[in-house]
N, C-alpha and C. Protein backbone atom coordinates (compact mmCIF):
# COMPACT_ATOMS: atom_id res chain seq x y z
N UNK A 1 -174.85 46.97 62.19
CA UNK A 1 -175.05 47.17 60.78
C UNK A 1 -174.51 45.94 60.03
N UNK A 2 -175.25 45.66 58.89
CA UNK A 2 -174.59 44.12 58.50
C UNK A 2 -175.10 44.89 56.77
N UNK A 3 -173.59 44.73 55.94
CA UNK A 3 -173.45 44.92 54.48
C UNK A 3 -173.49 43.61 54.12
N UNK A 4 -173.67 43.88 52.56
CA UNK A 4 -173.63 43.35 51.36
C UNK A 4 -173.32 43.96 50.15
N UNK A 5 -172.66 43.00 49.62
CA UNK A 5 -172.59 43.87 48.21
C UNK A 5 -173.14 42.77 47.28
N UNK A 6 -173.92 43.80 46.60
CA UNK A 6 -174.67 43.02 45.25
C UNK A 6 -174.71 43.92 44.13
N UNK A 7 -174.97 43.22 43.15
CA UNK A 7 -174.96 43.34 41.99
C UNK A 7 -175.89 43.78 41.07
N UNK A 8 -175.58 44.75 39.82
CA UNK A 8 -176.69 45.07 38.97
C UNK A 8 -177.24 45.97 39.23
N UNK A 9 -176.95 46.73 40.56
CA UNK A 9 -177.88 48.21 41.01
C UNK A 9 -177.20 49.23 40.73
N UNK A 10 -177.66 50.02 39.76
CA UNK A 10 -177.02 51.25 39.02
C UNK A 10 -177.26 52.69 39.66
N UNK A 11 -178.37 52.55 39.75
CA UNK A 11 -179.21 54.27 39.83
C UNK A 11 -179.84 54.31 40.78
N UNK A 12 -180.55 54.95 41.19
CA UNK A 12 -181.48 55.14 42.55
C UNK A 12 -182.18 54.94 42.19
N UNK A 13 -183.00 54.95 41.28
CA UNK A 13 -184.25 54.17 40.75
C UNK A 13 -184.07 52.35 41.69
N UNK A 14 -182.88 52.00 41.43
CA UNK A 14 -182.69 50.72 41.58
C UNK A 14 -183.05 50.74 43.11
N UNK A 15 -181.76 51.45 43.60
CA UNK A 15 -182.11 51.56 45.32
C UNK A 15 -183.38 51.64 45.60
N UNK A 16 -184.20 52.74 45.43
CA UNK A 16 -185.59 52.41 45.66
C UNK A 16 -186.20 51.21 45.74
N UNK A 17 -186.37 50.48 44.51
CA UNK A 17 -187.04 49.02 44.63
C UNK A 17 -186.27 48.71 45.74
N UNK A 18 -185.40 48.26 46.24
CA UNK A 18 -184.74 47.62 47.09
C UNK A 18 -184.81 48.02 48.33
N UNK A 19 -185.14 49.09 48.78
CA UNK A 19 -185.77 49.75 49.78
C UNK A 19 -187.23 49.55 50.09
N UNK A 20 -187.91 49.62 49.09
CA UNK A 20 -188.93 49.47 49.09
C UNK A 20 -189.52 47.76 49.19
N UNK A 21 -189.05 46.98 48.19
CA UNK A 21 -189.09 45.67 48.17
C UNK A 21 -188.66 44.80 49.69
N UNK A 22 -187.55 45.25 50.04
CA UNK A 22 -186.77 44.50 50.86
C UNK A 22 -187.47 44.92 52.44
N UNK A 23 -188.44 46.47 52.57
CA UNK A 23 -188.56 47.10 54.22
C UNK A 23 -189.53 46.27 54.88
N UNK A 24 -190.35 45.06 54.30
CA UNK A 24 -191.36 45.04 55.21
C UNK A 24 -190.64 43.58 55.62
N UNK A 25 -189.99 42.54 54.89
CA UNK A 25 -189.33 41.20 55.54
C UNK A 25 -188.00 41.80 56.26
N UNK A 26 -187.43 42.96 56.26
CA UNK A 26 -185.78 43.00 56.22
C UNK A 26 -185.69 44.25 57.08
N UNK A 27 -186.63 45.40 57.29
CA UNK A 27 -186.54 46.48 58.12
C UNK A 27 -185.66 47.66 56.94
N UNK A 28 -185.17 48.58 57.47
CA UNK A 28 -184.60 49.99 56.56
C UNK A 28 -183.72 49.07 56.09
N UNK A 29 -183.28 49.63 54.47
CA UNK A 29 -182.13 49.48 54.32
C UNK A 29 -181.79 50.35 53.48
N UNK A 30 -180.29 50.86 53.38
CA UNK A 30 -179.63 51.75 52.69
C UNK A 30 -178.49 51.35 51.75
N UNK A 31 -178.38 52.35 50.56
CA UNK A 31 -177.51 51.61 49.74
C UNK A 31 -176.96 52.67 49.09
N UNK A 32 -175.70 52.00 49.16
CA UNK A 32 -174.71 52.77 48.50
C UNK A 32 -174.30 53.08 47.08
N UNK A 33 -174.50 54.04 46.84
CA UNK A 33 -174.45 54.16 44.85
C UNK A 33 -172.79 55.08 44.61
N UNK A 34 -172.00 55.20 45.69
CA UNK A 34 -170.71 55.77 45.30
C UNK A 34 -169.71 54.82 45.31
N UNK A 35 -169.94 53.40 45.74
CA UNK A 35 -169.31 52.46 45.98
C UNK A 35 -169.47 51.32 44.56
N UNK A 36 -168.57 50.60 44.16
CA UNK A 36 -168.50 49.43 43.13
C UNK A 36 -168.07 47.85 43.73
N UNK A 37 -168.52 47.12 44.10
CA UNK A 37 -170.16 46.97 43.54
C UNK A 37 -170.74 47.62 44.98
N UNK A 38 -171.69 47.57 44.54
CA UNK A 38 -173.04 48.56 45.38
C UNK A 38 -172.92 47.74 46.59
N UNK A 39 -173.02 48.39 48.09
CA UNK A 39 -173.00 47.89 49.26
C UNK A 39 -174.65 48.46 49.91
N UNK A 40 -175.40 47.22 50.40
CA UNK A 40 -176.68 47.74 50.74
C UNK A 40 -176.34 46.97 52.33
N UNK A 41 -176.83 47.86 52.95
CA UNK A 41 -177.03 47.90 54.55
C UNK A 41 -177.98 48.20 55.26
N UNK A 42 -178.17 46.78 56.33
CA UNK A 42 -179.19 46.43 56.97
C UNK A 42 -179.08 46.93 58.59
N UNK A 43 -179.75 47.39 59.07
CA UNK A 43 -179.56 47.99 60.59
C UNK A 43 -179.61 46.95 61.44
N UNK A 44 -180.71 45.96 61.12
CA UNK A 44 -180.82 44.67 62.14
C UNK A 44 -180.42 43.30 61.21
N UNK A 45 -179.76 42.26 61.63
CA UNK A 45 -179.57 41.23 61.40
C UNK A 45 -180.07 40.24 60.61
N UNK A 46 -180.18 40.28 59.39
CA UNK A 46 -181.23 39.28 58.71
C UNK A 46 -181.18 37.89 58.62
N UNK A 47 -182.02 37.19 58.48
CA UNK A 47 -181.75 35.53 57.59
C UNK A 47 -181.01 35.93 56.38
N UNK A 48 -179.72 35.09 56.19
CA UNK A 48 -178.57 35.78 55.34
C UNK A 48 -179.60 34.68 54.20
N UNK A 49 -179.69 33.89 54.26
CA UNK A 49 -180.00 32.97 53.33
C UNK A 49 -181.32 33.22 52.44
N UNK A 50 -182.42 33.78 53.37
CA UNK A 50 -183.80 34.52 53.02
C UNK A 50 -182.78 35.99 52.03
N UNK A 51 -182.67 36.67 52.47
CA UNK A 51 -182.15 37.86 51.56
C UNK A 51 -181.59 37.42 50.62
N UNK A 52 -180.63 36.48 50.37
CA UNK A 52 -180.13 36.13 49.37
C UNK A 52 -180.67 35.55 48.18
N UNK A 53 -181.90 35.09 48.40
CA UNK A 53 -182.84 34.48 47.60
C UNK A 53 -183.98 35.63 47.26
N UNK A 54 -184.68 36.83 48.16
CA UNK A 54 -185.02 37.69 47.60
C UNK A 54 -184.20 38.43 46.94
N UNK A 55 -182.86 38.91 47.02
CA UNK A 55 -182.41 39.69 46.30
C UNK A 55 -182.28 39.19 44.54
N UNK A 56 -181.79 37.85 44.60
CA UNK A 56 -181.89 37.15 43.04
C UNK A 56 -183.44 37.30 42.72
N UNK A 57 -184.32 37.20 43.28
CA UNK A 57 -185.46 37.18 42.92
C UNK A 57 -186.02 38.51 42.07
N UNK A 58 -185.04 40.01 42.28
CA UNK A 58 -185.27 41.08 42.65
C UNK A 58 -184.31 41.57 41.46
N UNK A 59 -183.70 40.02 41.15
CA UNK A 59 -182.19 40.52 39.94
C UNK A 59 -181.36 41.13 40.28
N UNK A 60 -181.07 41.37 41.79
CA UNK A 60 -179.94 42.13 42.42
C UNK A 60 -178.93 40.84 43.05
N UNK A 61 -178.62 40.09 42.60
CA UNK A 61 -177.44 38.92 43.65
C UNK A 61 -176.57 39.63 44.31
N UNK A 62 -176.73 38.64 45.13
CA UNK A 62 -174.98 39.07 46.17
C UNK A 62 -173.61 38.52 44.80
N UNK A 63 -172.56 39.25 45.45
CA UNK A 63 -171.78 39.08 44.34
C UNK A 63 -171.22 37.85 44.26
N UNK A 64 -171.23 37.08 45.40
CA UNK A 64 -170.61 35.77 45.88
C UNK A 64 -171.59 34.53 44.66
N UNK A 65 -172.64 35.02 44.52
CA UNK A 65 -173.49 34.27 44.35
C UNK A 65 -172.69 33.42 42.57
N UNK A 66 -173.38 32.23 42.48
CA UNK A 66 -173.00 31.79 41.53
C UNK A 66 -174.07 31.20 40.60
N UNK A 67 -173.97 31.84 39.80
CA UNK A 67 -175.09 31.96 39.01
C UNK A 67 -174.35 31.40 37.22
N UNK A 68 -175.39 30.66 36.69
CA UNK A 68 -175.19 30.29 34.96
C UNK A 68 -175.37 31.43 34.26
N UNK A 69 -174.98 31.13 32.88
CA UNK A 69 -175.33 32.24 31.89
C UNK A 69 -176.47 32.89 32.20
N UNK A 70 -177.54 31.88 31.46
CA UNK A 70 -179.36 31.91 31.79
C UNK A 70 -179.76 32.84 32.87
N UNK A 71 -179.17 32.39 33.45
CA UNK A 71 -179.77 33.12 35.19
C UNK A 71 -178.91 34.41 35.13
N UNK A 72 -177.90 34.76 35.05
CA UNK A 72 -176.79 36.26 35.23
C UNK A 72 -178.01 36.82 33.87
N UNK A 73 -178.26 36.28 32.95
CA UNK A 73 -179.11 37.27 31.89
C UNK A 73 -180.21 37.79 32.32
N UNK A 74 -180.89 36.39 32.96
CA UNK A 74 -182.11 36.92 33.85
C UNK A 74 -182.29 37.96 34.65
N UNK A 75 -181.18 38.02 36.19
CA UNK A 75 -181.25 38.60 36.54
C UNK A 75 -181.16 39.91 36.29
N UNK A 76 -180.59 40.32 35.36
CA UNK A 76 -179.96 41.75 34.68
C UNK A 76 -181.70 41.95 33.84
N UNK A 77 -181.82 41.38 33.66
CA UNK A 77 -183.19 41.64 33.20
C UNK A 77 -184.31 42.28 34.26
N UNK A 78 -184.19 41.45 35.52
CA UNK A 78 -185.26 41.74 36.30
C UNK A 78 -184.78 43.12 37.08
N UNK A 79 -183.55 43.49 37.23
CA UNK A 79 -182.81 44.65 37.57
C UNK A 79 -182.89 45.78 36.88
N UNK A 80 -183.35 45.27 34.90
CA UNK A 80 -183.51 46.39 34.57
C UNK A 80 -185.05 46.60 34.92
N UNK A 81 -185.88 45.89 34.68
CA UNK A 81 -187.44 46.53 35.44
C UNK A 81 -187.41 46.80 36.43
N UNK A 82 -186.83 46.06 37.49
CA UNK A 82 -186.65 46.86 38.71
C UNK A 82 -186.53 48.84 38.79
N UNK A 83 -185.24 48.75 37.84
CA UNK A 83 -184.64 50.67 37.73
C UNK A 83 -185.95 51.58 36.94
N UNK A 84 -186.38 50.57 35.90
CA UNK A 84 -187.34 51.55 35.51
C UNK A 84 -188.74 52.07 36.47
N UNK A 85 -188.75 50.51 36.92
CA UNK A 85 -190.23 51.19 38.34
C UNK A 85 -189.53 52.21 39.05
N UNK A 86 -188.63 52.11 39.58
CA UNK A 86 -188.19 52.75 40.72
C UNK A 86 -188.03 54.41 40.14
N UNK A 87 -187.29 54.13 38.61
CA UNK A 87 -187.26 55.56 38.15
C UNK A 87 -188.45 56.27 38.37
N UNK A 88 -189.87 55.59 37.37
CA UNK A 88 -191.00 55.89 37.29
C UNK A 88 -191.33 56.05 38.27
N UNK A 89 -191.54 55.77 40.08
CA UNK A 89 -191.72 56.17 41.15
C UNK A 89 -191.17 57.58 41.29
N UNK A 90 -190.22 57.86 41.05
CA UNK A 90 -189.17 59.13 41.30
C UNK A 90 -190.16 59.76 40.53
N UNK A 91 -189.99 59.72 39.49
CA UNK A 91 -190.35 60.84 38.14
C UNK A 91 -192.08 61.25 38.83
N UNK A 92 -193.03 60.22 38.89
CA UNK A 92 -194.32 60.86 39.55
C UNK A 92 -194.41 61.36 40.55
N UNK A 93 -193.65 60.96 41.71
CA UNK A 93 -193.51 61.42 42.78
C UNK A 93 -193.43 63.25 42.44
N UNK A 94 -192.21 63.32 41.71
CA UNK A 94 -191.60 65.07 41.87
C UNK A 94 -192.36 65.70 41.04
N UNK A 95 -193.80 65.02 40.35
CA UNK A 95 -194.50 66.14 39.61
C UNK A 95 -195.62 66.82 40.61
């Protein structure tokens, strides 16, 4: 099992995208929403460097990551569309 903790993932809405986004380069992954900051876990071994660049891509950084104003705004941005798809997945799904 190989963690991370990243940033900006609030809700399960969020997890979703990230599950969803991350299963077809990265295999299952699971994430933790009782934990601060959020720990997402990979079953098999990834390119640390590939994930790290989809996850900013995704507005979720690793926490290590070092990021400018510009970019920490960005990403929180793309994190919040991220939660809303993922919500909106949830919400149609259970009708």
């Amino acid at each position: 099992m190989y963690e991370y903790k990243v940033l900006n993932v609030k809700c399960e809405g969020c997890a979703r995208t990230l599950k969803e986004k991350l299963y077809n380069e990265f295999g299952e992954v699971e994430v933790d929403l009782s934990v601060m900051p959020r720990v997402i876990t990979l079953k098999k071994e990834p390119d640390t460097e590939k994930l790290r660049v989809r996850l900013k891509e995704l507005g979720y950084p690793m926490v290590d990551e070092e990021m400018g104003f510009v970019e920490d705004v960005g990403a929180k941005a793309k994190s919040f569309v991220s939660c809303a798809i993922g919500k909106g997945k949830n919400f149609v799904e259970k009708e």
